[in-house]
Protein backbone atom coordinates (compact mmCIF):
# COMPACT_ATOMS: atom_id res chain seq x y z
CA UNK A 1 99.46 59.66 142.51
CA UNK A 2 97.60 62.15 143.89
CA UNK A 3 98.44 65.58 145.72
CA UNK A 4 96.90 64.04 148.75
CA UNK A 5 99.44 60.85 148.63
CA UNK A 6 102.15 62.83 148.79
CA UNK A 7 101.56 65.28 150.81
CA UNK A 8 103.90 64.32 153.49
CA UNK A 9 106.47 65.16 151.57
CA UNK A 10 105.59 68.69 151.90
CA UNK A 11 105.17 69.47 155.73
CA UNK A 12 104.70 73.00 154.70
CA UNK A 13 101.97 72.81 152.97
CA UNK A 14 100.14 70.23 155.47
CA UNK A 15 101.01 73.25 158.25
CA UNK A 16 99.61 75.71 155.79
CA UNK A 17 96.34 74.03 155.55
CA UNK A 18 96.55 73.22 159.01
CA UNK A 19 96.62 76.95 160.29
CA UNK A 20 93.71 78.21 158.05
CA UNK A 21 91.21 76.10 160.33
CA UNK A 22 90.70 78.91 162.93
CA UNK A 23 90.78 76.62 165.70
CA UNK A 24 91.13 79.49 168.31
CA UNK A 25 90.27 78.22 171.95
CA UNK A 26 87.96 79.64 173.31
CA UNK A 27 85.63 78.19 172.00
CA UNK A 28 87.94 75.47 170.15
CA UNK A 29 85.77 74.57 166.94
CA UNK A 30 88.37 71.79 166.35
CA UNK A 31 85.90 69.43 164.04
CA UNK A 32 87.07 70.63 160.38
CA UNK A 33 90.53 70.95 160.83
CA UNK A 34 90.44 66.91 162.76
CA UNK A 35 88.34 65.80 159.76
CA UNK A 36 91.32 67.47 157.48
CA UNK A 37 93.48 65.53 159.24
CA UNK A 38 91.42 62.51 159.28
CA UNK A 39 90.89 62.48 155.58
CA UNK A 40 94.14 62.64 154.99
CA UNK A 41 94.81 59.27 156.82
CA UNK A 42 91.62 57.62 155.26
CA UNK A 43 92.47 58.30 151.83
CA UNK A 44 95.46 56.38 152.34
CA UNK A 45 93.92 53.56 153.99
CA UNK A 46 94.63 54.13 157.20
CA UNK A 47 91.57 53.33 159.86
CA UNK A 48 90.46 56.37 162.05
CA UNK A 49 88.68 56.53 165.32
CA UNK A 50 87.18 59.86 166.71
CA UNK A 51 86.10 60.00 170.01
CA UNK A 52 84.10 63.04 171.82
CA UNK A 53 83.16 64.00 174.99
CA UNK A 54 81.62 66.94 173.75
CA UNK A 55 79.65 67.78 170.09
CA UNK A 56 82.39 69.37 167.69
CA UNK A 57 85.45 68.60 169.81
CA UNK A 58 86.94 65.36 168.39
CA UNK A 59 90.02 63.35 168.94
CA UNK A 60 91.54 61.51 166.68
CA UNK A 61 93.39 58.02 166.79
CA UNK A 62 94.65 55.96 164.25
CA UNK A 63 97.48 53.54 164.64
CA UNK A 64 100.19 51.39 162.43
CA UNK A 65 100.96 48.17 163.34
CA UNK A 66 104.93 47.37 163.98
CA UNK A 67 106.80 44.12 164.56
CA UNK A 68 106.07 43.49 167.92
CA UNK A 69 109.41 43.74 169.02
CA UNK A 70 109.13 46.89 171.36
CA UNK A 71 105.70 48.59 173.03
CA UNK A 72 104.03 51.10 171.03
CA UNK A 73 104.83 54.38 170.48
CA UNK A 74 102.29 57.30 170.90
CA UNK A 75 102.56 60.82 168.56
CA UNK A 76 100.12 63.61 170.25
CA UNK A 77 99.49 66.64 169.55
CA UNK A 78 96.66 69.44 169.81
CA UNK A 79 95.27 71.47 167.07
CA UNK A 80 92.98 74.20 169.10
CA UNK A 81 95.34 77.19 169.60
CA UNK A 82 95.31 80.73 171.69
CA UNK A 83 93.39 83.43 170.28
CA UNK A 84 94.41 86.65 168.55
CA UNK A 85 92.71 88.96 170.24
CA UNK A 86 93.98 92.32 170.70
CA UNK A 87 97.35 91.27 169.09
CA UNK A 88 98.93 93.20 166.27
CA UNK A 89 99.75 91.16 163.82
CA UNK A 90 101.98 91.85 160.29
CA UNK A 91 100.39 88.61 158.54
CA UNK A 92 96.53 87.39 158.41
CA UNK A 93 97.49 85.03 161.31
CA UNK A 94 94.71 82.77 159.74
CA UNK A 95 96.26 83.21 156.33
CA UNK A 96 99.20 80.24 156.64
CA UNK A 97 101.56 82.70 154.04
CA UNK A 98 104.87 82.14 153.48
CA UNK A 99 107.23 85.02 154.01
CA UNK A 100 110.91 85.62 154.27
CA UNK A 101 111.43 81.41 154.52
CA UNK A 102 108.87 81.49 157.35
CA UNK A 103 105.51 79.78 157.29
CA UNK A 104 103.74 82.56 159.27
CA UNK A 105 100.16 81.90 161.52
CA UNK A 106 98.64 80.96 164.87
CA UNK A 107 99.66 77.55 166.07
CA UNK A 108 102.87 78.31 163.44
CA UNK A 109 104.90 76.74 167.03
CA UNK A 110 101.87 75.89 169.64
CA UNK A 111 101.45 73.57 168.17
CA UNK A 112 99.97 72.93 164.60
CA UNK A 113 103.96 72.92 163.30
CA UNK A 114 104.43 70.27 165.86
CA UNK A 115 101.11 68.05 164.43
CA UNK A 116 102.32 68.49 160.76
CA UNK A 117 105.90 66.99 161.20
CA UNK A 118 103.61 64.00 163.53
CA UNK A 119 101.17 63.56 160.54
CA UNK A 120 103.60 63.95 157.91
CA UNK A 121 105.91 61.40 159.49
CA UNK A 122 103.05 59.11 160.07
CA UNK A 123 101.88 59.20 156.39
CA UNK A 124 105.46 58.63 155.41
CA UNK A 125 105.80 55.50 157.67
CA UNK A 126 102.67 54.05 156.04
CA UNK A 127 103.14 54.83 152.35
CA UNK A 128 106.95 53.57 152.64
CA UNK A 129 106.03 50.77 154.49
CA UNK A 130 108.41 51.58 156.85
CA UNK A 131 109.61 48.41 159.53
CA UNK A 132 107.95 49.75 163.02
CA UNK A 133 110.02 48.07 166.19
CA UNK A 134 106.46 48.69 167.80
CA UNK A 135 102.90 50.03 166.52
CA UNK A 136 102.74 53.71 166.24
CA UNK A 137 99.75 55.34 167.38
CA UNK A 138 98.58 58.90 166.29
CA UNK A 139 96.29 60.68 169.01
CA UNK A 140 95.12 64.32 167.24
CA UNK A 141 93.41 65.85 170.35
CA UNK A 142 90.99 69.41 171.25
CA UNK A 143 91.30 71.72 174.51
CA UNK A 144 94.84 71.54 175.60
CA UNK A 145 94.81 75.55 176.03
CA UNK A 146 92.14 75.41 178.15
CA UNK A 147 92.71 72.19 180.14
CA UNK A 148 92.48 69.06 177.99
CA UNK A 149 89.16 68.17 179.63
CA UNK A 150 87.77 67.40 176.71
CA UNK A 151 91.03 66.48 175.10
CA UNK A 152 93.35 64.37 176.80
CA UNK A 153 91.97 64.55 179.93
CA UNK A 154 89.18 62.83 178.69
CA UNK A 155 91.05 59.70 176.26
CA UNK A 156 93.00 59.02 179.58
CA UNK A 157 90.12 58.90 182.40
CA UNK A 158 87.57 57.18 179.50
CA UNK A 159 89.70 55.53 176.92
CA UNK A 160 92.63 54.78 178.81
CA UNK A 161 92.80 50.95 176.83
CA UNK A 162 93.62 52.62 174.07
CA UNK A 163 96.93 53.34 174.96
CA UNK A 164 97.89 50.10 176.82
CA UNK A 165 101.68 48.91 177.04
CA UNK A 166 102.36 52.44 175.45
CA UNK A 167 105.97 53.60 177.34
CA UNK A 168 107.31 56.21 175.71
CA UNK A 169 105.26 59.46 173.88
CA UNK A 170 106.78 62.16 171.57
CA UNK A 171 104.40 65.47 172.07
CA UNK A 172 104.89 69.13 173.11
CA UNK A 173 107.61 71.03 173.87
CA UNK A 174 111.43 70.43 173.33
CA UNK A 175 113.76 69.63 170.25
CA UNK A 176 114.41 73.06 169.41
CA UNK A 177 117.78 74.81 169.76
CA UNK A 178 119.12 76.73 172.91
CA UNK A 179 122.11 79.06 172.27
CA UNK A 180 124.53 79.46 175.09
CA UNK A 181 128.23 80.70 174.83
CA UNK A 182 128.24 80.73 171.02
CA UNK A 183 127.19 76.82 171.14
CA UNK A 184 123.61 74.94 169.56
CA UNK A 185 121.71 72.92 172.00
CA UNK A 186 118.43 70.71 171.29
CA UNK A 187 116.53 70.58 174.14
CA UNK A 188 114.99 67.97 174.33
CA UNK A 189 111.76 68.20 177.41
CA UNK A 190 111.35 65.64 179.66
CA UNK A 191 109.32 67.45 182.71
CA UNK A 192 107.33 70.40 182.70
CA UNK A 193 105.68 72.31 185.75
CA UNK A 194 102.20 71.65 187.45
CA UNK A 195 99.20 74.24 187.00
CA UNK A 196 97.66 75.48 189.82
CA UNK A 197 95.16 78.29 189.38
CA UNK A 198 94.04 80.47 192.04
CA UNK A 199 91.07 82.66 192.51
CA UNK A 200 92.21 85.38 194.83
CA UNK A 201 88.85 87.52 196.58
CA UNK A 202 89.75 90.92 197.94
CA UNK A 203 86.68 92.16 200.56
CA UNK A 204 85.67 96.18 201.96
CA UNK A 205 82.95 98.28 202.28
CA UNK A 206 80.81 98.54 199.40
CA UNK A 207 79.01 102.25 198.67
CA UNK A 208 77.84 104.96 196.45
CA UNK A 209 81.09 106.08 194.43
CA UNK A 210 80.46 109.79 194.87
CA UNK A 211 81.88 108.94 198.44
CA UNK A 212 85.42 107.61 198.29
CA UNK A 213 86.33 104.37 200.67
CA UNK A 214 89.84 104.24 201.72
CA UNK A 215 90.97 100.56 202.56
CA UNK A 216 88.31 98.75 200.11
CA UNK A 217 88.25 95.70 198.13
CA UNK A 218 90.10 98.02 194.92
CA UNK A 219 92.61 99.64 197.14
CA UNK A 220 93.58 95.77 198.49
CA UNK A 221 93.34 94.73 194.77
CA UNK A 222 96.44 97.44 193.91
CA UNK A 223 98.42 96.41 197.07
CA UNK A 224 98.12 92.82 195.83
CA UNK A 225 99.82 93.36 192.64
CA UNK A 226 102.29 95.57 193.60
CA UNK A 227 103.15 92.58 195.52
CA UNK A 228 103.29 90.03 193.01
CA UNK A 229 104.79 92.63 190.53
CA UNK A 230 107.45 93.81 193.07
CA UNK A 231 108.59 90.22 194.73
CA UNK A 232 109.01 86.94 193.19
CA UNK A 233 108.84 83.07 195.01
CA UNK A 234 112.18 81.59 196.41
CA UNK A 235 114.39 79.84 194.59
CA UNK A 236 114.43 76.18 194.55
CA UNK A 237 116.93 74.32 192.50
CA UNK A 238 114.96 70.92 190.84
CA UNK A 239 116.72 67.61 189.90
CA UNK A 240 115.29 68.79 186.37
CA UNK A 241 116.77 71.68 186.82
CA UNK A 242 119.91 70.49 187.78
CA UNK A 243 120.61 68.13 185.10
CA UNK A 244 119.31 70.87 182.41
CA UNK A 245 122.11 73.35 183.27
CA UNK A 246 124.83 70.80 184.23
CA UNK A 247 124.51 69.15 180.91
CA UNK A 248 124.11 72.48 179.00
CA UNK A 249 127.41 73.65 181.30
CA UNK A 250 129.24 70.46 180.29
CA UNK A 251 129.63 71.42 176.91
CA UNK A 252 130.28 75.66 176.74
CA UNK A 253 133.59 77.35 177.52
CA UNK A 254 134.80 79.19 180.70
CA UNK A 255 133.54 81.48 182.21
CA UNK A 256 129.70 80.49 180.61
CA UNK A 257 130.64 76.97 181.93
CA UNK A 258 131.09 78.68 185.74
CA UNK A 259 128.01 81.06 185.52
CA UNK A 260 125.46 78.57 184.15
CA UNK A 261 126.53 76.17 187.03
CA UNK A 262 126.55 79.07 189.53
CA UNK A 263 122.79 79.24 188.89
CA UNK A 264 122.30 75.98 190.59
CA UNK A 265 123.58 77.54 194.00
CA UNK A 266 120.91 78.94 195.49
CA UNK A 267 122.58 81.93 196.92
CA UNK A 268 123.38 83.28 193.52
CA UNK A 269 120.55 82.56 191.38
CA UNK A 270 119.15 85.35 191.29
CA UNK A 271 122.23 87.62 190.96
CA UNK A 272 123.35 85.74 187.60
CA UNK A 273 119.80 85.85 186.06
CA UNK A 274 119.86 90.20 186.08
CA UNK A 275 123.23 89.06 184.07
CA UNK A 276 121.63 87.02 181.40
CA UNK A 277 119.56 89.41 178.97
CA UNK A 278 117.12 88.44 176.99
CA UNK A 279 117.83 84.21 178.36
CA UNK A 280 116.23 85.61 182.08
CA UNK A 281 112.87 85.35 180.61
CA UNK A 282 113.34 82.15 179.59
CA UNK A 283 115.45 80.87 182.20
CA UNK A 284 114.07 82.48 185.55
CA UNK A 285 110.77 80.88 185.87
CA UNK A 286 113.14 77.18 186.11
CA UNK A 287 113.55 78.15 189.33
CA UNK A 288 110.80 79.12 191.39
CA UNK A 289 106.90 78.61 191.18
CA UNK A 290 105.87 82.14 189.27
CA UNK A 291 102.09 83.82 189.72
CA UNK A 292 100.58 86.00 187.28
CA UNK A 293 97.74 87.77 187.43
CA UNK A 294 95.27 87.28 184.30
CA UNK A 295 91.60 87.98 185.02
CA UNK A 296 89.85 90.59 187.01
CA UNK A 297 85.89 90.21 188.19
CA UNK A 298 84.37 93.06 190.27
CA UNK A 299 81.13 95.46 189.85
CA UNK A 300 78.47 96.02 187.71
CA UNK A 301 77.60 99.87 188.01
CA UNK A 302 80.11 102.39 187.57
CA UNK A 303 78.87 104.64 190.89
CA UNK A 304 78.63 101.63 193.29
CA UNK A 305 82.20 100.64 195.24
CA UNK A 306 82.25 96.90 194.61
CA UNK A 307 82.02 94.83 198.27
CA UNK A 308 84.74 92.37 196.65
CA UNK A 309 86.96 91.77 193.62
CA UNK A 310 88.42 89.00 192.25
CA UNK A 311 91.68 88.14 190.32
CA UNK A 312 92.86 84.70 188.51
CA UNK A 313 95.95 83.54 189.45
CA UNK A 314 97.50 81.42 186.95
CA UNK A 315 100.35 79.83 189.35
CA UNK A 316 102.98 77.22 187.57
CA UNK A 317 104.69 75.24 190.83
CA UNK A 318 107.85 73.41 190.21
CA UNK A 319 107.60 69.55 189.77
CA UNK A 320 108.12 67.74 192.71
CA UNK A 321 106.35 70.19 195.04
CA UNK A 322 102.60 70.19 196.52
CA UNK A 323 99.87 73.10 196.69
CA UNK A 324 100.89 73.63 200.21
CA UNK A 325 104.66 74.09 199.48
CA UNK A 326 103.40 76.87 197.30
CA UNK A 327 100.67 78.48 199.34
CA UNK A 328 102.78 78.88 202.21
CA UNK A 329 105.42 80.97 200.11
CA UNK A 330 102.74 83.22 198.36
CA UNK A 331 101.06 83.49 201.72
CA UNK A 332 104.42 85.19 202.49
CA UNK A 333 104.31 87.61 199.87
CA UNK A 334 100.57 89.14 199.83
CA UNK A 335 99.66 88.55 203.61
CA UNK A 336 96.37 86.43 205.29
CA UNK A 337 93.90 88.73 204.36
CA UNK A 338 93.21 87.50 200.78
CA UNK A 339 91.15 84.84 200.52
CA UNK A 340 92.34 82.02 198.19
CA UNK A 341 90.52 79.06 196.30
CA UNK A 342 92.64 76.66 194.16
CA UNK A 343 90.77 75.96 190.85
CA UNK A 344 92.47 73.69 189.44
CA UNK A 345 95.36 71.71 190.19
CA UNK A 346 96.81 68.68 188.03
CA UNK A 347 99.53 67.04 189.57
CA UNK A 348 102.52 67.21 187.12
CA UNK A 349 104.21 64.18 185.74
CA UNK A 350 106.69 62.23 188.20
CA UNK A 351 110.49 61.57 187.57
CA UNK A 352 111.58 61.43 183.58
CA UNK A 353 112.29 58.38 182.48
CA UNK A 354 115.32 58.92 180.30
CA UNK A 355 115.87 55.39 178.80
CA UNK A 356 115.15 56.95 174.94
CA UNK A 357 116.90 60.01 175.39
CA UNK A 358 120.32 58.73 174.02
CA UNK A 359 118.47 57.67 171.12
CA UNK A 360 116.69 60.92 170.51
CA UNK A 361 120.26 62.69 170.38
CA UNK A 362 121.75 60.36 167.75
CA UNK A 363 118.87 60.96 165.86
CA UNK A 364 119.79 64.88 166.23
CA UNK A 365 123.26 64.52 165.93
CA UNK A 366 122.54 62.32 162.33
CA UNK A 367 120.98 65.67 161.19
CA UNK A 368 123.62 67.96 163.18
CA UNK A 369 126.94 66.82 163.17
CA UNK A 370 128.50 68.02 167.10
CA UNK A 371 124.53 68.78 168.01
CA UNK A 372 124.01 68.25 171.83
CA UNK A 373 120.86 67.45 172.98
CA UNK A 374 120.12 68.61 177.42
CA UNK A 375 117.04 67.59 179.15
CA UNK A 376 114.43 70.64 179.00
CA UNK A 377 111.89 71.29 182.09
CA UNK A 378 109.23 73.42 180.43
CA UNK A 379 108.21 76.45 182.48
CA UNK A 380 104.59 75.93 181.30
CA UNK A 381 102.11 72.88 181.32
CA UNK A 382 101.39 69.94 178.76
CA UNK A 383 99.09 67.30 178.02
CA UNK A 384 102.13 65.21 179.73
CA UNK A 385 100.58 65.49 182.73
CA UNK A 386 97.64 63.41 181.05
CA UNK A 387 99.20 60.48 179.87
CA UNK A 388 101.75 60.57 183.02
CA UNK A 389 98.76 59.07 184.72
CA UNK A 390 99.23 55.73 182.41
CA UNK A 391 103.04 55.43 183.15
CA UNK A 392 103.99 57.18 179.78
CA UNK A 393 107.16 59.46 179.92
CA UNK A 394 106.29 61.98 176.94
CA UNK A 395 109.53 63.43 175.25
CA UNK A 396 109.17 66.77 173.70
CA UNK A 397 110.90 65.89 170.78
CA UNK A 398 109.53 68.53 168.06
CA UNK A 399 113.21 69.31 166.76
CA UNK A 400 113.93 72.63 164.98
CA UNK A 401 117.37 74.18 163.69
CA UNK A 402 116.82 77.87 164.95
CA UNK A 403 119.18 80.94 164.19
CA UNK A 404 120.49 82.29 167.08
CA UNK A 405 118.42 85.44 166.63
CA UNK A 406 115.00 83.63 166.75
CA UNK A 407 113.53 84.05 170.03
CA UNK A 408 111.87 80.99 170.40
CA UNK A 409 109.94 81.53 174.11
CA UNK A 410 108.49 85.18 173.54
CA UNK A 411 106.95 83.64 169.28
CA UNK A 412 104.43 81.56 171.47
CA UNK A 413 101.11 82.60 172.05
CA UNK A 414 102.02 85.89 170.47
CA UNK A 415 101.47 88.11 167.77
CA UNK A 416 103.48 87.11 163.91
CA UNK A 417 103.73 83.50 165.53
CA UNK A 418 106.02 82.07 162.80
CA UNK A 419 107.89 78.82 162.31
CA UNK A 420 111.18 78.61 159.08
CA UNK A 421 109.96 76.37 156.75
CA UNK A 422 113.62 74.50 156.70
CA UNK A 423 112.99 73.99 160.50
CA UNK A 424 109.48 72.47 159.88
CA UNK A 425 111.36 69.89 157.39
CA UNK A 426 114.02 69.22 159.64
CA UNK A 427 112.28 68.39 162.44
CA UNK A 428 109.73 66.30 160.57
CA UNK A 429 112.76 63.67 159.22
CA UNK A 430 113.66 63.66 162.96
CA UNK A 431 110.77 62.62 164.01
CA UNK A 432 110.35 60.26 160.84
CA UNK A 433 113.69 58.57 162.50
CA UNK A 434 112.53 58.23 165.63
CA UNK A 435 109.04 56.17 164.83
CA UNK A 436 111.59 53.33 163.79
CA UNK A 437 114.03 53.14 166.88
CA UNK A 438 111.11 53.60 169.34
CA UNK A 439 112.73 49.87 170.60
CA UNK A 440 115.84 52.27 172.61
């Protein structure tokens, strides 16, 4: 038996070999790190298919027939990852070392970690011929960083028979553990926010720098994010939302119980979020649509006043709400006078589905005696959104056993991006579990 047969038995090594493909996006370069994965499945017999919309950006699908007995079941995940650049970083964050019990490297969390417990369970359903309520199908996809539009974007709006009677998906983000009053939550996601990106254009008098301009395009360009620095959108309290907190509330002691529930009153949101540390970060963007500023165009001669500047506006609206809803509350906070085109806009998935999710937490609570799983809306964006359009409810169900310490939210996307190497195994049994009771 060969090194390659086995090697979902060692998820760590799978997400070793998985981060030393720099797959950074942009510009992606996805192909050798899908045709890893891809001989991995073909040397155990497993058929393939990789589809591209463009030259070097494959996706991968290969499936494994069940018993009929329940629809499939789809496993997605992405490979390309942010980049590194300008980050600080203790570890080669190409080098996929292990340190201190942590398997250390871009995409360590977003999400190569989450693609090595999908492959390794995948392998391990084939090779133990393991009885599948439904067929299984493995989608390895480019681009979600930067859109999915040659990623899942493009399987749904080209390839969209490929996932037929699929109901139920297991992808990006939830399954790891939430600490609140001294108790271990999984959360497990079952909505996530909707992107809308803004291009905001700031107009004045353009001229030769030697001669100062008071009111142009730069001085509106500072007003405009002391704005967005200095006041945030209402709050709005979801049904995601809701059901998130009560359930977490449902199972912590007084007074935790009383604050986490006084979150969901409007009037006191955002007096018990300046109460909750380093969980505000996390927490406070559950509530309201947030703006940030990213990416500033303006000038190309360093004594000419720019006529105009432009900023990105990467906005994140709540699900259930509309461009408009939004606009008219930013509109609020920087005034009429900047002009504003919407990018992009992908219309977030619609109301969860939570038939699995008691299945999901047994599986969890098999692994985690008194674990308690709570739905999880993700403050950021998926490739849920995607397969949404088909009628599939995707489950972030990447499960990791985190120490309390380990702050989850502010390890993505940044520098020493790191996952344990017992969380990696632990979540990659769970999801083992759950390719066989993908029937409810």
């Amino acid at each position: 038996m060969t090194e390659s047969t086995t090697i979902y038995q060692r998820p760590a090594e799978l997400l070793q070999a998985l981060i030393r493909f720099d797959t950074s996006n942009p510009p992606g370069g996805e192909a050798a790190c899908v045709a890893y994965i891809d001989g991995l499945l073909k040397s155990q017999g497993i058929a393939t298919t990789l589809l591209e919309k463009t030259s070097g950006r494959p996706n991968l699908i290969a499936r494994l027939k069940g018993t009929g007995s329940a629809p499939p079941l789809l496993l997605y995940g992405h490979v390309d990852v942010v980049p590194t650049t300008g980050q600080q970083w203790t570890r080669d964050p190409f080098g996929g070392d292990i340190h201190d019990g942590f398997i250390w490297g871009r995409g360590a969390l977003d999400m190569k970690g989450g693609v090595a417990m999908m492959v390794a369970a995948f392998l391990r359903a084939h090779a133990e011929k393991t009885a599948l309520p439904g067929d299984v199908i493995l989608c390895i996809v480019s681009d979600e960083e930067r859109g999915g539009d040659v990623g899942a974007r493009f399987l749904v709006n080209e390839h969209a028979d490929l996932f037929k009677d699929v109901r139920w998906a297991i992808g990006e983000f939830g399954g790891f553990t939430l600490y609140f009053g001294g108790q271990r939550f999984y959360a497990i996601q079952v909505a996530e926010k909707q992107p809308c990106w803004l291009r905001a254009t700031l107009r004045g008098p353009a001229g030769h720098a030697s001669t100062p301009i008071r009111g142009g395009a730069m001085s509106k360009l500072g007003k405009l994010l002391t704005a967005l620095d200095e006041q945030q959108m209402p709050t709005h309290v979801t049904p995601a939302a809701r059901a998130m907190f009560e359930a977490i509330a449902a199972g912590v002691p007084s007074p935790m119980d009383m604050l986490l529930r006084g979150l969901l009153d409007p009037a006191q949101t955002d007096m018990l979020l300046e109460n909750m540390g380093d969980q505000r970060q996390m927490i406070n963007p559950l509530f309201r649509h947030t703006v940030s500023p990213t990416v500033l165009r303006s000038g190309e001669a360093t004594n000419v006043i720019p006529a105009a500047v432009t900023v990105d506006l990467d906005v994140r609206m709540l699900p259930g709400f509309q461009p408009d809803d939004m606009l008219r509350e930013l509109r609020a906070i920087i005034g009429d006078a900047v002009e504003l085109e919407t990018v992009i806009f992908d219309p977030g998935p619609g109301d969860p589905d939570m038939r699995w999710f008691a299945t999901l937490e047994g599986i969890l609570r098999e692994s985690d005696p008194g674990a308690k799983a709570v739905p999880l809306m993700l403050a950021a964006v998926t490739d849920a959104r995607f397969f949404a359009q088909l009628g599939i409810q995707t489950y972030g169900f990447l499960p990791m056993q985190l120490a309390e310490d380990f702050n989850f939210a502010a390890s993505i996307h940044a520098a020493d991006e790191r996952i344990p190497v017992e969380a990696l195994a632990f979540g990659t049994d769970a999801v083992f579990k759950a390719l066989g009771r993908s029937g409810g």
